[in-house]
C-alpha atoms as a PDB file:
ATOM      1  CA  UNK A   1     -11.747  -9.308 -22.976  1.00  0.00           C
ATOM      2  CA  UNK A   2     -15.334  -9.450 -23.615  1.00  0.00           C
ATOM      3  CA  UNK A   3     -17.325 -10.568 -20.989  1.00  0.00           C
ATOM      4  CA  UNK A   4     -19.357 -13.345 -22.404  1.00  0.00           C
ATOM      5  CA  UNK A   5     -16.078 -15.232 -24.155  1.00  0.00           C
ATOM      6  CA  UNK A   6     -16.105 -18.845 -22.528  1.00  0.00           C
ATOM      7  CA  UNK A   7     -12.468 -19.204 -21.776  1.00  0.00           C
ATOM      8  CA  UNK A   8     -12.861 -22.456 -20.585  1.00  0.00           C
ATOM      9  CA  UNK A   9     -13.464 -23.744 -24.327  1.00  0.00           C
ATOM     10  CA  UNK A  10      -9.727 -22.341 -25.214  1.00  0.00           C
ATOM     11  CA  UNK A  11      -6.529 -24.170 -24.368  1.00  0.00           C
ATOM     12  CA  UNK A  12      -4.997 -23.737 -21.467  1.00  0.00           C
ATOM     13  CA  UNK A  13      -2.024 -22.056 -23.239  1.00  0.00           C
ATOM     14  CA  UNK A  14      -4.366 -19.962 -25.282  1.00  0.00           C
ATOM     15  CA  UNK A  15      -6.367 -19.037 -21.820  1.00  0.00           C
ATOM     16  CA  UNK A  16      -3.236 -18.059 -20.339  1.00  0.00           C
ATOM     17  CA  UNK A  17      -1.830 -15.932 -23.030  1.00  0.00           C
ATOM     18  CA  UNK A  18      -5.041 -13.606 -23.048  1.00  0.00           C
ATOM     19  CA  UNK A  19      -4.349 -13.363 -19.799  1.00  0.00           C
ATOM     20  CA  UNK A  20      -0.953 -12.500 -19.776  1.00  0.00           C
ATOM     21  CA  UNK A  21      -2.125  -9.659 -22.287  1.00  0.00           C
ATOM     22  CA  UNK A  22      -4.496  -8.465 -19.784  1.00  0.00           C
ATOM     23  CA  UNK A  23      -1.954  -7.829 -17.758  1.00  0.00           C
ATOM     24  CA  UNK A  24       0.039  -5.768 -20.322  1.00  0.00           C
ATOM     25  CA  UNK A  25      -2.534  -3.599 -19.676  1.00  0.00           C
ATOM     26  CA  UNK A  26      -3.796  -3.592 -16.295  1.00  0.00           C
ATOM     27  CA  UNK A  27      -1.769  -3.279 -13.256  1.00  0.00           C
ATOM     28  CA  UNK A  28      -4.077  -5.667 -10.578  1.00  0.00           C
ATOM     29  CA  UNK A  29      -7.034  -7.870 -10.674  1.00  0.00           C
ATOM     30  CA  UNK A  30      -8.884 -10.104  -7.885  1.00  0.00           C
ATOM     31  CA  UNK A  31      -9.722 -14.143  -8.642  1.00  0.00           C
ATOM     32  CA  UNK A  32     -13.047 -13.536  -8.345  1.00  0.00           C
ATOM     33  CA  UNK A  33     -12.951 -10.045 -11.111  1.00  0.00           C
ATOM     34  CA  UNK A  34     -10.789 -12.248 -13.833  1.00  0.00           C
ATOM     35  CA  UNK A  35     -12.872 -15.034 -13.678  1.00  0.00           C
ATOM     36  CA  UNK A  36     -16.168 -12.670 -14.350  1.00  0.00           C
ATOM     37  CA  UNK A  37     -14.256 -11.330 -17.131  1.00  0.00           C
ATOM     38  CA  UNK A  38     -12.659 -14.598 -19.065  1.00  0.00           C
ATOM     39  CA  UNK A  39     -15.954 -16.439 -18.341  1.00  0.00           C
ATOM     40  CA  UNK A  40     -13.945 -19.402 -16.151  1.00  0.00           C
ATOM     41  CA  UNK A  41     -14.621 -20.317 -12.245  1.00  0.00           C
ATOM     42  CA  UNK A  42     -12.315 -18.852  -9.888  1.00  0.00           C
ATOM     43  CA  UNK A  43     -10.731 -22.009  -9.080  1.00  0.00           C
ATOM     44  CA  UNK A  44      -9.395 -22.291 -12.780  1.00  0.00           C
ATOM     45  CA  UNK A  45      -7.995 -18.433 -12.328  1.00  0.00           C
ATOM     46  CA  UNK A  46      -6.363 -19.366  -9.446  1.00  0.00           C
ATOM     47  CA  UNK A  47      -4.221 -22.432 -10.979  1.00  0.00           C
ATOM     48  CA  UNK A  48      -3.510 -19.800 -14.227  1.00  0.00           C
ATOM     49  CA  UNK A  49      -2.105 -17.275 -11.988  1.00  0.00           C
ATOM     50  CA  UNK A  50      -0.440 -19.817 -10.028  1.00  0.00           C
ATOM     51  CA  UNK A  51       1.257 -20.929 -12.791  1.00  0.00           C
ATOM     52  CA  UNK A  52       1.948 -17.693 -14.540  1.00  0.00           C
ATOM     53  CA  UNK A  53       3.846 -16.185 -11.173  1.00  0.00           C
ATOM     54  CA  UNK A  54       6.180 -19.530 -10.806  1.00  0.00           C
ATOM     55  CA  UNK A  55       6.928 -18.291 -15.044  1.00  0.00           C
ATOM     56  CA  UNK A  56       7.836 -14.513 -13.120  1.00  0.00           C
ATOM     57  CA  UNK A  57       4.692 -12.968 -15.519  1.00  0.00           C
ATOM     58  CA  UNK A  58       2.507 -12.011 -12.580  1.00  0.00           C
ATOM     59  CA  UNK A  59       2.763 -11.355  -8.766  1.00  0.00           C
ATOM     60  CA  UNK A  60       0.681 -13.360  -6.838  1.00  0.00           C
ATOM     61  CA  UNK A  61      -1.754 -11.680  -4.119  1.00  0.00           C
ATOM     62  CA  UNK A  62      -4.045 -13.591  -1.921  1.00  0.00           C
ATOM     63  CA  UNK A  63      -7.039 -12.285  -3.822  1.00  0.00           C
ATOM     64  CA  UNK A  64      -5.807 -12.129  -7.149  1.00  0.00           C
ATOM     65  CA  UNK A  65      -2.551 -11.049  -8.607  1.00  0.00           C
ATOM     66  CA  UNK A  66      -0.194  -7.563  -9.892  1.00  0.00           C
ATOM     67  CA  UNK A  67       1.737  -7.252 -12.802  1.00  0.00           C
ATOM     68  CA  UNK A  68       5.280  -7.190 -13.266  1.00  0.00           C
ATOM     69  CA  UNK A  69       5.903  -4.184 -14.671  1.00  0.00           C
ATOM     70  CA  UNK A  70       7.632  -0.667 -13.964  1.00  0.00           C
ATOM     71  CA  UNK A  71       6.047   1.714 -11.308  1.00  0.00           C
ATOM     72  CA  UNK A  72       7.358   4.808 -12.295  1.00  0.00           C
ATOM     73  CA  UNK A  73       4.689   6.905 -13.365  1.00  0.00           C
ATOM     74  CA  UNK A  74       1.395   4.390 -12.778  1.00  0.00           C
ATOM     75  CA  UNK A  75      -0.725   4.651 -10.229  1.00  0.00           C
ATOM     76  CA  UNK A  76      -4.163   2.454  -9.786  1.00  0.00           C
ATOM     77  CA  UNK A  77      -7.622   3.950  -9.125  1.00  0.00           C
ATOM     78  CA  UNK A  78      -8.861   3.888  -5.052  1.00  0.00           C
ATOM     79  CA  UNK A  79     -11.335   1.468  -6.039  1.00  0.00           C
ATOM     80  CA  UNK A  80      -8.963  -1.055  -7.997  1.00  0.00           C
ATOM     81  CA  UNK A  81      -6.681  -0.285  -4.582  1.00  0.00           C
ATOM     82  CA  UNK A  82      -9.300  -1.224  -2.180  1.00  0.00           C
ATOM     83  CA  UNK A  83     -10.048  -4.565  -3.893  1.00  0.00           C
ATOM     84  CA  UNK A  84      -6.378  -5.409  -4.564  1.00  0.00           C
ATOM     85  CA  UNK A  85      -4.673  -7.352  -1.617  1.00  0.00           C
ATOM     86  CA  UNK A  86      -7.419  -6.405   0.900  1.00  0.00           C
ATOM     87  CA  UNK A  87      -6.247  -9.592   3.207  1.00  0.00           C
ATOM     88  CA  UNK A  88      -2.606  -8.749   2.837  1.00  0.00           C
ATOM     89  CA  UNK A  89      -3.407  -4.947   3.514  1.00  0.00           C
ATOM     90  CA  UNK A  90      -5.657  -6.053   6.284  1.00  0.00           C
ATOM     91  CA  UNK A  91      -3.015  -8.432   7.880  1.00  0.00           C
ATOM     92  CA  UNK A  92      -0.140  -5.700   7.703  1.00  0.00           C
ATOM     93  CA  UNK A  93      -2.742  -3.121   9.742  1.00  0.00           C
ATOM     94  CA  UNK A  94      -3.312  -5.632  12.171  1.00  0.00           C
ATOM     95  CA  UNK A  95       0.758  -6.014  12.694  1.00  0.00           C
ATOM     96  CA  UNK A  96       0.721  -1.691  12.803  1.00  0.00           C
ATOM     97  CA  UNK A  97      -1.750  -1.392  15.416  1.00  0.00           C
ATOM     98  CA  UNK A  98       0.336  -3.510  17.882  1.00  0.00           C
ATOM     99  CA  UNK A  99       2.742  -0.367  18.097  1.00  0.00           C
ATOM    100  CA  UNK A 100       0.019   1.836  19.319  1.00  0.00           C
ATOM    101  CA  UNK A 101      -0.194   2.753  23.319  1.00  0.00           C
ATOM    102  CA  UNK A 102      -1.958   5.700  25.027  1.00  0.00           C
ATOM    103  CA  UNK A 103      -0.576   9.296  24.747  1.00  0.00           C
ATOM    104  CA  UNK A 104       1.431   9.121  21.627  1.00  0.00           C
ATOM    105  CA  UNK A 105       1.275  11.311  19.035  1.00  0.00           C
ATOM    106  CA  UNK A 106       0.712   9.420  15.689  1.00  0.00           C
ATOM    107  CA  UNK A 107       1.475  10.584  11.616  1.00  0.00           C
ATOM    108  CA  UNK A 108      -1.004   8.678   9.263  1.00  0.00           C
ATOM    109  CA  UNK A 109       0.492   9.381   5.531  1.00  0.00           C
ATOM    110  CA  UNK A 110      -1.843   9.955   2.816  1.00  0.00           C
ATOM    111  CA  UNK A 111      -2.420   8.727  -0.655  1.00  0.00           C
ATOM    112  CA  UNK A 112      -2.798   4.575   0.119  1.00  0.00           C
ATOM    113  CA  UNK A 113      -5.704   2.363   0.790  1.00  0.00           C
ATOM    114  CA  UNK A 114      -3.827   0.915   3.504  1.00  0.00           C
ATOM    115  CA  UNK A 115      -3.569   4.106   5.401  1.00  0.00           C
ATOM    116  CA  UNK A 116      -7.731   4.513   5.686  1.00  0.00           C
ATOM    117  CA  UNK A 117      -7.938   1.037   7.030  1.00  0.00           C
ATOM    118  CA  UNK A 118      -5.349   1.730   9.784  1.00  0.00           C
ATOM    119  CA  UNK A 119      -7.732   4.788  10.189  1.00  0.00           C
ATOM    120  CA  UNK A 120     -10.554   2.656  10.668  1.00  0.00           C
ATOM    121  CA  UNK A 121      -9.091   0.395  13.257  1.00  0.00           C
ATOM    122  CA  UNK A 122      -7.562   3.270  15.144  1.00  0.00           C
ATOM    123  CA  UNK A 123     -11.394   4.774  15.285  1.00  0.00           C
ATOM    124  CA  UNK A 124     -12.246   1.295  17.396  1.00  0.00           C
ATOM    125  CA  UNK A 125      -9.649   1.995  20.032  1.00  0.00           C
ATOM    126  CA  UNK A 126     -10.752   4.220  23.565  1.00  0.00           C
ATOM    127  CA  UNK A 127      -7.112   5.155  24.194  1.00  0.00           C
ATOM    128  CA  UNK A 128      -5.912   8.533  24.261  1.00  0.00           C
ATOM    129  CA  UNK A 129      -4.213   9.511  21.114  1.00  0.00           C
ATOM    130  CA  UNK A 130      -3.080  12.307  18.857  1.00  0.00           C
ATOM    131  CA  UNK A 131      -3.905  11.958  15.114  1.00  0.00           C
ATOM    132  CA  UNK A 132      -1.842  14.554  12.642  1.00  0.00           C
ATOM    133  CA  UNK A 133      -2.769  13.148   8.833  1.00  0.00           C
ATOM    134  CA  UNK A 134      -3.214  15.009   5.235  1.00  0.00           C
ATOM    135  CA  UNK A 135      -5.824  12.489   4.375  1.00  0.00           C
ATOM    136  CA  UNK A 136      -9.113  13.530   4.199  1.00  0.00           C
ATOM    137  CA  UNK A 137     -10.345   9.752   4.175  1.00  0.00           C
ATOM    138  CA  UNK A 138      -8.591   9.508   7.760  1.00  0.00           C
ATOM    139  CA  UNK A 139      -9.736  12.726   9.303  1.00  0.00           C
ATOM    140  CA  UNK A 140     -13.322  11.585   8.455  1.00  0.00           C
ATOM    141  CA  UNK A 141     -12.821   8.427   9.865  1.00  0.00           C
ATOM    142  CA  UNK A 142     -11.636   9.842  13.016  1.00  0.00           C
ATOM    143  CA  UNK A 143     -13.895  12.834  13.288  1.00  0.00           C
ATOM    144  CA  UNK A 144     -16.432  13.160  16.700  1.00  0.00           C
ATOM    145  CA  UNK A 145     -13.888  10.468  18.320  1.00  0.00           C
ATOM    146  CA  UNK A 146     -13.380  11.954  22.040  1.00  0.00           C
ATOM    147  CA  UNK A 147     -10.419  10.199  22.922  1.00  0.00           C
ATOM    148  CA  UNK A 148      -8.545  11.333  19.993  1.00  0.00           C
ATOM    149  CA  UNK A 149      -6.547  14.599  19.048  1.00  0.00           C
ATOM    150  CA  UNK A 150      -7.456  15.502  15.480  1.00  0.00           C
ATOM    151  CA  UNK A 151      -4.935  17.486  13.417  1.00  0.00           C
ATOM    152  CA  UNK A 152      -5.201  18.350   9.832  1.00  0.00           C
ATOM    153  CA  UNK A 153      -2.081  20.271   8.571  1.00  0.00           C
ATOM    154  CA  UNK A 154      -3.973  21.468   5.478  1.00  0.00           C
ATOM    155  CA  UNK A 155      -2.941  21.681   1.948  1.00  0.00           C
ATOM    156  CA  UNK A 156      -4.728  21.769  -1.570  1.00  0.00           C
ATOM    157  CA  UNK A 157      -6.689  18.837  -2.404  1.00  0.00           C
ATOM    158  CA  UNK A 158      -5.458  16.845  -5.310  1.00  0.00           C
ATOM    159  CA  UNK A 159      -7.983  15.993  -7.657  1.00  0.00           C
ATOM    160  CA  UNK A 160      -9.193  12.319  -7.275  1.00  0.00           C
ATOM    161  CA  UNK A 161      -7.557  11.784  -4.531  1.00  0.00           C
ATOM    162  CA  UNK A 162      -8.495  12.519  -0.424  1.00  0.00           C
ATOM    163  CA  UNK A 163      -4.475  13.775   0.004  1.00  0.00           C
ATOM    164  CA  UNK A 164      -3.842  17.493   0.891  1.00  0.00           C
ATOM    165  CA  UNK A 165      -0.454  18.811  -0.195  1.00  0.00           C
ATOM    166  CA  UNK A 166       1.901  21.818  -0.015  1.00  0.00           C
ATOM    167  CA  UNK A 167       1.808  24.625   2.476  1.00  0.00           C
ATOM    168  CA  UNK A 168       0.474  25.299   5.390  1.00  0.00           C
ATOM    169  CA  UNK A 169       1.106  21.807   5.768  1.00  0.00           C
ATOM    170  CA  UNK A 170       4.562  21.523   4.764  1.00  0.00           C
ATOM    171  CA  UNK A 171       5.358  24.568   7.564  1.00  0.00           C
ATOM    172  CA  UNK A 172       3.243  23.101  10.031  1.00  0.00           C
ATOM    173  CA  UNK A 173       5.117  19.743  10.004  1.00  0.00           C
ATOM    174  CA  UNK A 174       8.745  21.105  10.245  1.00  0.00           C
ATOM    175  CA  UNK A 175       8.179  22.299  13.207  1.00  0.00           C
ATOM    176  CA  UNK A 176       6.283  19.645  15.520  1.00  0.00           C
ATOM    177  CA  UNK A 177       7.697  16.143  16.359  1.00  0.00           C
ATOM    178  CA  UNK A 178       5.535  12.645  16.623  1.00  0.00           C
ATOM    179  CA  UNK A 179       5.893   9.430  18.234  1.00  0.00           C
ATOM    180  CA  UNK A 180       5.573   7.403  15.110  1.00  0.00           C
ATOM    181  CA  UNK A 181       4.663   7.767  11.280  1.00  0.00           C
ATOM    182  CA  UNK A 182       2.519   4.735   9.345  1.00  0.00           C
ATOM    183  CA  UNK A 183       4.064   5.267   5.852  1.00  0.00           C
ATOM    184  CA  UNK A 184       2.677   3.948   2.607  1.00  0.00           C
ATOM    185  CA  UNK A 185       4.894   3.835  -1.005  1.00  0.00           C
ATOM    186  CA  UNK A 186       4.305   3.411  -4.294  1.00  0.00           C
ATOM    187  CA  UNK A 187       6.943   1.341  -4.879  1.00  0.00           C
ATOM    188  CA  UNK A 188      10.000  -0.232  -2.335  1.00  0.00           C
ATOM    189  CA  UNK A 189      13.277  -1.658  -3.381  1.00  0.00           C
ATOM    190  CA  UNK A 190      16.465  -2.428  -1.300  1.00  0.00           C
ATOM    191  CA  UNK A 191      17.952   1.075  -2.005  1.00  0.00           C
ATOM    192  CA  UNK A 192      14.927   3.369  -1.394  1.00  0.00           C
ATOM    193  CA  UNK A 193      10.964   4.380  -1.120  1.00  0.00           C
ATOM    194  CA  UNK A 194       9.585   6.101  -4.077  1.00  0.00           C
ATOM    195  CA  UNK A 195       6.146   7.792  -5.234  1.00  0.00           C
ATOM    196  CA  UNK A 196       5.145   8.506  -8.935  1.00  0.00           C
ATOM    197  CA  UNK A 197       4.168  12.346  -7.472  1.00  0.00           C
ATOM    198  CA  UNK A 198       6.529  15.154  -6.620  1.00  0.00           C
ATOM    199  CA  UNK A 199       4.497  17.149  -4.410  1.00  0.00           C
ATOM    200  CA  UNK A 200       3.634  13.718  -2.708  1.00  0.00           C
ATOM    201  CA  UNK A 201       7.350  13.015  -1.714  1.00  0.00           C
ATOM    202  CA  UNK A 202       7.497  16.663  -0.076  1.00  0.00           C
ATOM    203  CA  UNK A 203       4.490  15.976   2.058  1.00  0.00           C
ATOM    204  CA  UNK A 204       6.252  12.441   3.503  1.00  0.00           C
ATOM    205  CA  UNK A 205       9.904  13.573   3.344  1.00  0.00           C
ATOM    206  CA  UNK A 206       8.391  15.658   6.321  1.00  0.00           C
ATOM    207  CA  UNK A 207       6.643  13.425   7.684  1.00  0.00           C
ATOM    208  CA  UNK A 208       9.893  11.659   8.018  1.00  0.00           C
ATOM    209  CA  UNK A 209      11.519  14.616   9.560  1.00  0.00           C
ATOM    210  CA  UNK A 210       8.897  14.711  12.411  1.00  0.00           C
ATOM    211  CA  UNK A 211       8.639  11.844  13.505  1.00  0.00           C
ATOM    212  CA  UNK A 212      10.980   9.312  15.860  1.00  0.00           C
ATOM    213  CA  UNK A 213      10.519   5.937  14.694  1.00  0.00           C
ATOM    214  CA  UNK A 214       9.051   5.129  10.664  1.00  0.00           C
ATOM    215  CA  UNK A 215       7.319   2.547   9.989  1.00  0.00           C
ATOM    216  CA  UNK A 216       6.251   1.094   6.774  1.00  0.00           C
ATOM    217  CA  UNK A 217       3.226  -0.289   5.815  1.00  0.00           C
ATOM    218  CA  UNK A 218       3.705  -2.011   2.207  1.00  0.00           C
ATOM    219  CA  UNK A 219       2.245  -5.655   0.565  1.00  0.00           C
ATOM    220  CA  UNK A 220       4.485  -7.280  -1.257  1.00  0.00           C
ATOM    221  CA  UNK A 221       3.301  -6.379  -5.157  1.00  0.00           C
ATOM    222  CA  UNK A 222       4.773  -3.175  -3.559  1.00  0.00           C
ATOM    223  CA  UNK A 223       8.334  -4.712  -3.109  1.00  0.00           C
ATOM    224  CA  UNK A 224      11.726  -5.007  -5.876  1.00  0.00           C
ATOM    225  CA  UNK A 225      10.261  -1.852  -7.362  1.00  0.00           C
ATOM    226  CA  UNK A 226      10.923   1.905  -7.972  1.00  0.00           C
ATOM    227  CA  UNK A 227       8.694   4.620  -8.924  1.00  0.00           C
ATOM    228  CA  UNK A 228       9.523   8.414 -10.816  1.00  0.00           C
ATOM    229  CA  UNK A 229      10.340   9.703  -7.453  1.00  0.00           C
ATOM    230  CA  UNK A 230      12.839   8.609  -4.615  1.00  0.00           C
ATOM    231  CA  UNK A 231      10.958   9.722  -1.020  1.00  0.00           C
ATOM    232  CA  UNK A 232      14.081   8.477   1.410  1.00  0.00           C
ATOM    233  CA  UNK A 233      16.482   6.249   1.356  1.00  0.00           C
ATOM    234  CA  UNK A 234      15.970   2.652   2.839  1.00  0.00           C
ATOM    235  CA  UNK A 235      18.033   3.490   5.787  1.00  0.00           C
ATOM    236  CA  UNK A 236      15.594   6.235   6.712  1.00  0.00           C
ATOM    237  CA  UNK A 237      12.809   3.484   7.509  1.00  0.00           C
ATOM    238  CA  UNK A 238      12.925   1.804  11.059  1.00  0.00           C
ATOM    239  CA  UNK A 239      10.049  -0.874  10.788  1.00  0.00           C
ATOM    240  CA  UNK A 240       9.090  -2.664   7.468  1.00  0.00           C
ATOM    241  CA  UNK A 241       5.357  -4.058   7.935  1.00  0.00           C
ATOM    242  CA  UNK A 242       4.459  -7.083   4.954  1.00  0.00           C
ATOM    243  CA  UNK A 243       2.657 -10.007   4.099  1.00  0.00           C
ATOM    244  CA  UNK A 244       3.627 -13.604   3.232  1.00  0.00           C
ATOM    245  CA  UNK A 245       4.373 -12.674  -0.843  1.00  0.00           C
ATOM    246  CA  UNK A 246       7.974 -11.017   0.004  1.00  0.00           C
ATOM    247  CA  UNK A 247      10.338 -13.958  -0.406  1.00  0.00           C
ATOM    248  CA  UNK A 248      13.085 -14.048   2.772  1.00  0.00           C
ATOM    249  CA  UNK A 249      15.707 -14.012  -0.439  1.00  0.00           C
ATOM    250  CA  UNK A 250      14.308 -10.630  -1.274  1.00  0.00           C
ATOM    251  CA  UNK A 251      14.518  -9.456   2.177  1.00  0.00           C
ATOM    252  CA  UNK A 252      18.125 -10.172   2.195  1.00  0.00           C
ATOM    253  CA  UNK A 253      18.935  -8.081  -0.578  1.00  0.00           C
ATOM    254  CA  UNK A 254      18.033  -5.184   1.750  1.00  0.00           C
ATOM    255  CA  UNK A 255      20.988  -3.395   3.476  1.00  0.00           C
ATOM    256  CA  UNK A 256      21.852  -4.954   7.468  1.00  0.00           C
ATOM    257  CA  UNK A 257      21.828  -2.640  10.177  1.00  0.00           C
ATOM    258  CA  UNK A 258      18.444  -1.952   8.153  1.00  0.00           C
ATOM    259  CA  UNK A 259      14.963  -1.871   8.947  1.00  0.00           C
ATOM    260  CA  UNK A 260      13.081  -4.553  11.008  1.00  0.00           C
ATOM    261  CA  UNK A 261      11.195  -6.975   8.548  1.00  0.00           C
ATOM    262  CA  UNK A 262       7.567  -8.417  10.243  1.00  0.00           C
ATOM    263  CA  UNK A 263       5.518 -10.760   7.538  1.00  0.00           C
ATOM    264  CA  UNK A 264       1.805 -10.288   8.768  1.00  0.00           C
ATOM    265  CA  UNK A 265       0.009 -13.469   8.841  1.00  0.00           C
ATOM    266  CA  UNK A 266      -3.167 -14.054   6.839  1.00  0.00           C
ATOM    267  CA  UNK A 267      -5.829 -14.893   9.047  1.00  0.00           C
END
């Protein structure tokens, strides 16, 4: 879409069928991005995307909207991430933080937006803690904090990414045991948590292992969805952490004894 085409001169059907084909090609995009780009004020993108997620074409977000399409192998840039959901991401982190209290020993998982700004919270609190993470986003984050316990596990560095994976930090995990894990996923559905990277999987199946209670941090775009490669079963996660977007009859498609559901409130 070029930027200076005046969308607003189209018809509505016409407008909304360019934007459909964005989507074809682009996995997320914010109000405020979409408008930019199709030359139409924000609140006109809003009632399009409105429209187009009651037709099932799009997933609404509370700054913009996802695509409906498969997860397997996709996986969006840290910028596109970072301005995708913010207030839904924000709102979940918020929920994750009330599980925090002094002297436990917390996993942070690596590869997700949502993971640094748990990080960045975390860095705010002066109670003792224990931080073990394969994110080199995190570590920063919580580097020169004196009431925290860094521990990086170590790995190689994937390229365009801040996530360290395979040994020593594969060994290192089997053999220690945490209070709780904050989990990310590429993708969610009622059977299982997948990732679009192998080596990715390894690093969180132990992550798993070590620690006593899981909980996961996902926004809803994230839900009904399944990526190349299954992490754990459903059953394996205690706590489910989400926003407002996942509808209660999805929920209910998920297994029961399952994991606890808590929508985080925008605020």
């Amino acid at each position: 879409m070029n930027e200076e085409t005046n969308s607003e001169e189209l018809l509505p059907a016409e407008r909304r069928q360019q934007l459909v084909d964005w989507f074809k090609n682009n996995q997320a995009g914010t109000s405020q991005d979409l408008a930019r780009m199709f030359g139409i004020s924000v609140s006109t993108i809003r009632r399009d995307l409105d429209l187009l997620a009651s037709e099932g074409l799009v997933k609404r977000t509370h700054g913009g909207a996802v695509s409906i399409r498969s997860r397997a192998t996709y996986e969006p840039s840290t910028d596109l991430a970072r301005r995708t959901a913010l207030e839904e991401k924000q709102g979940i982190v918020r929920e994750a933080m009330r599980f925090i209290e002094p002297d436990q020993a917390l996993l942070i998982d690596t590869g997700a937006v949502i993971c640094h700004l748990l990080a960045e919270e975390i860095a705010g609190l002066d109670i003792p803690l224990t931080i073990i993470t394969n994110d080199l986003h995190v570590a920063k984050v919580l580097t020169y904090k004196p009431n925290i316990k860094l521990i990086v596990p170590g790995g190689a560095c994937r390229f365009g990414s801040f996530s360290l994976l395979g040994e020593p930090g594969l060994s290192f995990l089997a053999d220690i045991r945490c209070d709780l894990f904050f989990m990310s996923a590429a993708a969610i559905d009622e059977q299982c948590v997948s990732e679009t990277l192998l080596e990715l999987v390894q690093l969180k199946r132990a992550m798993i292992a070590a620690a006593n209670k899981v909980i996961l941090m996902a926004d809803s775009s994230r839900f009904m969805e399944r990526a190349l490669h299954k992490t754990a079963s459903i059953e394996a996660i205690d706590t489910i952490i989400t926003d407002e977007g996942l509808a209660r009859e999805q929920i209910d498609k998920f297994p029961s004894p399952g994991p606890q559901f808590i929508t985080a409130l925008m605020s």
